[in-house]
N, C-alpha and C. Protein backbone atom coordinates (compact mmCIF):
# COMPACT_ATOMS: atom_id res chain seq x y z
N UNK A 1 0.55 6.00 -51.87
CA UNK A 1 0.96 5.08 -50.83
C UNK A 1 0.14 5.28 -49.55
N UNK A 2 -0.11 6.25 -49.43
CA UNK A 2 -1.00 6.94 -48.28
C UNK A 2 -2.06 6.11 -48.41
N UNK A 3 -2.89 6.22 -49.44
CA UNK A 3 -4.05 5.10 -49.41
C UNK A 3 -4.16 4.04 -49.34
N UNK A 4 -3.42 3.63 -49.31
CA UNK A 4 -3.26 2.15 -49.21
C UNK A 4 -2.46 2.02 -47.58
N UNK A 5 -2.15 2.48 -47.08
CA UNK A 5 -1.90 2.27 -45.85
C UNK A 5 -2.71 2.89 -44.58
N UNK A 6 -3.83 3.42 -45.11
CA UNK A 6 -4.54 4.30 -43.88
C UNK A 6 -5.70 3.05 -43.87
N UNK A 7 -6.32 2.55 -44.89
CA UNK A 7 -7.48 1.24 -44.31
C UNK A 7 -6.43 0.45 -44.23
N UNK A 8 -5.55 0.10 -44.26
CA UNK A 8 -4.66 -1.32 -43.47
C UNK A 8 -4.09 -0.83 -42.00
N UNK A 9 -4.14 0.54 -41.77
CA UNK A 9 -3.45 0.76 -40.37
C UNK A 9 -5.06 0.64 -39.61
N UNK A 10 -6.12 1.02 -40.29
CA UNK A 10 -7.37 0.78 -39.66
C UNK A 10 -7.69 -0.48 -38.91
N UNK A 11 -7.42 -1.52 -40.18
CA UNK A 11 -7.78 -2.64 -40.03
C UNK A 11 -7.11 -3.20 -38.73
N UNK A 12 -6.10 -2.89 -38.79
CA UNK A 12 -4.86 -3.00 -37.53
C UNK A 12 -5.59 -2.87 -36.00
N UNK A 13 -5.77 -1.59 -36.03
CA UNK A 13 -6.32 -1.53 -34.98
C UNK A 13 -7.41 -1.86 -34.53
N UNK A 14 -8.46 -1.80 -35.41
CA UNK A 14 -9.78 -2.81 -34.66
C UNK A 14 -9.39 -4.08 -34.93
N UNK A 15 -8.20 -5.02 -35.35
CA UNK A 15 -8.01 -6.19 -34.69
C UNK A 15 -7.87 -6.27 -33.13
N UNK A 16 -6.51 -4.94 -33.35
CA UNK A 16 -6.10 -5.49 -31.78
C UNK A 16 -6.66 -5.26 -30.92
N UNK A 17 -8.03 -4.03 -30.91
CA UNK A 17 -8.75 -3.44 -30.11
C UNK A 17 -10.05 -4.81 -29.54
N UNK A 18 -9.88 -5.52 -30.51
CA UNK A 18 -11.13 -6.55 -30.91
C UNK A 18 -10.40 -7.86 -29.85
N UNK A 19 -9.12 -7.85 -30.05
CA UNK A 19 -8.24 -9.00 -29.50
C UNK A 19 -7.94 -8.33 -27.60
N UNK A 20 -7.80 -7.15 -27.64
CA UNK A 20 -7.81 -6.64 -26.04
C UNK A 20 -9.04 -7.12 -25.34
N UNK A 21 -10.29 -6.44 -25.99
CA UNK A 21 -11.51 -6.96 -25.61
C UNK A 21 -11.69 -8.13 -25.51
N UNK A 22 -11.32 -9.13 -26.11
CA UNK A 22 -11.51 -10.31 -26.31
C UNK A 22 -10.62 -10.97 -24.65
N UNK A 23 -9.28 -10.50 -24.63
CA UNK A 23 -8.41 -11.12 -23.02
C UNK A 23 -9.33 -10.11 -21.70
N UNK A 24 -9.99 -9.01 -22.23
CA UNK A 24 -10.49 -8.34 -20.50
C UNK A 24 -11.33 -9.41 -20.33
N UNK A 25 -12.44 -9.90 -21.94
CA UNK A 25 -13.81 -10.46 -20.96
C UNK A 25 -13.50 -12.01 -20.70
N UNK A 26 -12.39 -12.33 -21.52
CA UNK A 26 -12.13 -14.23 -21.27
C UNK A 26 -11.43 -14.54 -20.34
N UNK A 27 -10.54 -13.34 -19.71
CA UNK A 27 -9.60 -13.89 -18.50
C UNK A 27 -10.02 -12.42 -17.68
N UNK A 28 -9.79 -11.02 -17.73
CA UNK A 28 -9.78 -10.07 -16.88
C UNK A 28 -10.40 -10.07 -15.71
N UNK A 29 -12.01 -9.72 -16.54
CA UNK A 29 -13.33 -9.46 -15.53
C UNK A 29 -13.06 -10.37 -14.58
N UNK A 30 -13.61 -11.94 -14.72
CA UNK A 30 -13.92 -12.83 -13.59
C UNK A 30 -12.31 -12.99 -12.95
N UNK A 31 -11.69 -12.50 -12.81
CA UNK A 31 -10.48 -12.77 -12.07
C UNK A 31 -10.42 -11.42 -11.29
N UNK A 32 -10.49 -10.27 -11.74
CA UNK A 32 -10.11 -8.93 -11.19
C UNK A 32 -11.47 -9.25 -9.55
N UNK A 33 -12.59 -9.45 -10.38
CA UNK A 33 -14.05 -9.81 -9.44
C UNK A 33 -13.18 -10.93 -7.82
N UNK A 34 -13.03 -11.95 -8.77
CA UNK A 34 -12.21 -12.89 -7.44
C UNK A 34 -11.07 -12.25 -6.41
N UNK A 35 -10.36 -11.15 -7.34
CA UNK A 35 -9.34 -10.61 -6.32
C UNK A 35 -10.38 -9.95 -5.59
N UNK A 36 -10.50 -9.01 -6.11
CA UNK A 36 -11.07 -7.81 -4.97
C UNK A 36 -12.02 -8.42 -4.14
N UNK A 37 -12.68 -9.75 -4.35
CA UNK A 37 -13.44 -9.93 -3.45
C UNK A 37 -12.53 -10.99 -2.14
N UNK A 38 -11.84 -11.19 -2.50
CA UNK A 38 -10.54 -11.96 -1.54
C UNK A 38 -9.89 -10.17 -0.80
N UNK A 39 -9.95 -9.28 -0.95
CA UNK A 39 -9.35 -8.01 -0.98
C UNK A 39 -8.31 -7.65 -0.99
N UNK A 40 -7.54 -7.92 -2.48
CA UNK A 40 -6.30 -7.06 -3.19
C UNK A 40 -6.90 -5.87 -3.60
N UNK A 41 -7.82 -5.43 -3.78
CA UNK A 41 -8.64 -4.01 -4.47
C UNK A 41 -7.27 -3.86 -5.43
N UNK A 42 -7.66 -4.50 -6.27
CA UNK A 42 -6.52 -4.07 -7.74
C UNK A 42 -6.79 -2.26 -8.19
N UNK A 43 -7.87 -2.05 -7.88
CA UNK A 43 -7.90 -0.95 -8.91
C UNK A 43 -7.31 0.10 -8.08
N UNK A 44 -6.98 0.34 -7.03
CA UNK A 44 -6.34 1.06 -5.96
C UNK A 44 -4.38 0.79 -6.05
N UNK A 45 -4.36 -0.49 -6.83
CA UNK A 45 -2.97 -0.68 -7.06
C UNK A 45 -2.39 0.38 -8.10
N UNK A 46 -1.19 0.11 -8.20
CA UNK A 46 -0.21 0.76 -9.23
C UNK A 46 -0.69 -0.76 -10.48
N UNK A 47 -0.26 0.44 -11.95
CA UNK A 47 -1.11 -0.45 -12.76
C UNK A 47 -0.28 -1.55 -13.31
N UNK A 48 1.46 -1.22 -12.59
CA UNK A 48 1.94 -2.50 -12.64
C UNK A 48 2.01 -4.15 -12.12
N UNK A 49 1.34 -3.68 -11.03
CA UNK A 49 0.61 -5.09 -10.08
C UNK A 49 -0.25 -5.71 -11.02
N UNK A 50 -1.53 -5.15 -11.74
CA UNK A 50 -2.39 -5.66 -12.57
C UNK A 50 -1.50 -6.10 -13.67
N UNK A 51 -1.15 -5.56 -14.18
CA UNK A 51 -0.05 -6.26 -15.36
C UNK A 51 0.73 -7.52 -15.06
N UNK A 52 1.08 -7.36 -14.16
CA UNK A 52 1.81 -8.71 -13.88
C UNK A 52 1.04 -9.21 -12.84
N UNK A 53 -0.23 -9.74 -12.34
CA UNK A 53 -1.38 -10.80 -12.32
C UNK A 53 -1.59 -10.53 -14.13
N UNK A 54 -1.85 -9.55 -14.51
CA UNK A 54 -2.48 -10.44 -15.98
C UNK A 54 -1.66 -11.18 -16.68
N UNK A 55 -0.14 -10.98 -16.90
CA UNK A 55 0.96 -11.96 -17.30
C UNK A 55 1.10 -13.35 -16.81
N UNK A 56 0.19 -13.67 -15.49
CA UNK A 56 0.42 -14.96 -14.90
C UNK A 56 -0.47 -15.40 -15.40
N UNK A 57 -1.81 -14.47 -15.28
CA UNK A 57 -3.25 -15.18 -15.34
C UNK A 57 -3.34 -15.78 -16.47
N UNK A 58 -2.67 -15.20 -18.07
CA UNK A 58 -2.59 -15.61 -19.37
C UNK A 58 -1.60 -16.67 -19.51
N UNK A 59 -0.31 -16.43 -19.12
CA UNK A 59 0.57 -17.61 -19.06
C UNK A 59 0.25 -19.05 -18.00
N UNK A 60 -0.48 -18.87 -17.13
CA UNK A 60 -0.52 -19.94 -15.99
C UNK A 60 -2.44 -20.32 -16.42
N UNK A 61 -2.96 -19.67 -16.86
CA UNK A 61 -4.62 -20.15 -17.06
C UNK A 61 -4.86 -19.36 -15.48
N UNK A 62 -6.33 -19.34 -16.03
CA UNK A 62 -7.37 -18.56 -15.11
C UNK A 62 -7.99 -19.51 -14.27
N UNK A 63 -7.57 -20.77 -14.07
CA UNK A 63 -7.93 -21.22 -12.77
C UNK A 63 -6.93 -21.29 -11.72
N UNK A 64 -6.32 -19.87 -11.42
CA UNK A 64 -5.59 -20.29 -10.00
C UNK A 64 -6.10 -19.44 -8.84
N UNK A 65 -5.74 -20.04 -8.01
CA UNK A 65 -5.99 -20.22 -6.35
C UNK A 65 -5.33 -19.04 -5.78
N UNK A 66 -6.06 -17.91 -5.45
CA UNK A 66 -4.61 -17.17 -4.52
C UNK A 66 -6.01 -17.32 -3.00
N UNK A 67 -4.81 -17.89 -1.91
CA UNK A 67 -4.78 -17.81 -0.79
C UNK A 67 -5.49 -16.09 -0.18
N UNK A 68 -6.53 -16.22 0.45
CA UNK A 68 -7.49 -14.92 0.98
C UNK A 68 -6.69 -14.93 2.55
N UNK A 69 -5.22 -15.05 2.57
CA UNK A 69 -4.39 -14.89 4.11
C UNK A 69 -4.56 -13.20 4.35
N UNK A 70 -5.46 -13.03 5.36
CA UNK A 70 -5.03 -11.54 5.42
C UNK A 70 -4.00 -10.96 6.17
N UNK A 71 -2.97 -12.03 6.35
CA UNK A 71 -1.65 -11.35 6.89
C UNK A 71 -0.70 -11.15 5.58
N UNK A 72 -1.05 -12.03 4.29
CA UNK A 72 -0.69 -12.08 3.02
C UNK A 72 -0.41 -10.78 2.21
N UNK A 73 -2.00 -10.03 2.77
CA UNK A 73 -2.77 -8.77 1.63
C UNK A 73 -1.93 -7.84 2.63
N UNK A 74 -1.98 -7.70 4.01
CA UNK A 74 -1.32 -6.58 4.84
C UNK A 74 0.05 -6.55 4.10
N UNK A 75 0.75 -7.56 4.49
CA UNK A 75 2.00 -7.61 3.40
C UNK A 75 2.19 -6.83 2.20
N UNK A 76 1.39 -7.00 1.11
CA UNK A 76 1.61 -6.74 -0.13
C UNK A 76 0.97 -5.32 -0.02
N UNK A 77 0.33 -5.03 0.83
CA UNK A 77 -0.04 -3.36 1.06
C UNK A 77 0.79 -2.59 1.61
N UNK A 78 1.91 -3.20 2.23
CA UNK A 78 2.50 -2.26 2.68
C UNK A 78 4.10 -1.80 1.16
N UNK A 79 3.99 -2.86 1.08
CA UNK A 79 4.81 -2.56 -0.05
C UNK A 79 4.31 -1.89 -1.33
N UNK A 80 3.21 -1.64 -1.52
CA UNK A 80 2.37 -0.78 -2.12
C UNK A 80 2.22 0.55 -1.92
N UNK A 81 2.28 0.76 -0.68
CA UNK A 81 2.75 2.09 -0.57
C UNK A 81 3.74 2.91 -0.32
């Protein structure tokens, strides 16, 4: 039974590894690029902020608009820390 389940747990995972890669470079990259350059600096966040922009970004599509208010980002920084 063992053999038969160690190349199917394989297979498993370079799907999903194949399917992760696949959402960083079709939605991640060019969106993470747009924040930080508006300055949320995601990567300085807790990695639950990124998670939920990536839950919108996938559910809502990767063309949305966030507002570069920097009384907006002061806001959301302070609750960040």
């Amino acid at each position: 039974m063992e053999r038969l389940l160690l190349p199917l747990l394989a297979g498993l995972v370079l799907a999903v590894s194949d399917e992760l890669e696949y959402m960083r470079m079709d939605y991640w990259d060019s969106f993470a690029s747009r924040m930080n350059a508006a300055g949320y600096r995601l990567s300085e966040r807790h990695i639950s902020v990124s998670a939920a922009f990536f839950s919108v970004l996938v559910n809502c599509g990767n063309n949305l608009s966030f507002r570069q208010n920097s009384a907006f980002r002061k806001k959301s920084d302070k609750r960040d820390a």
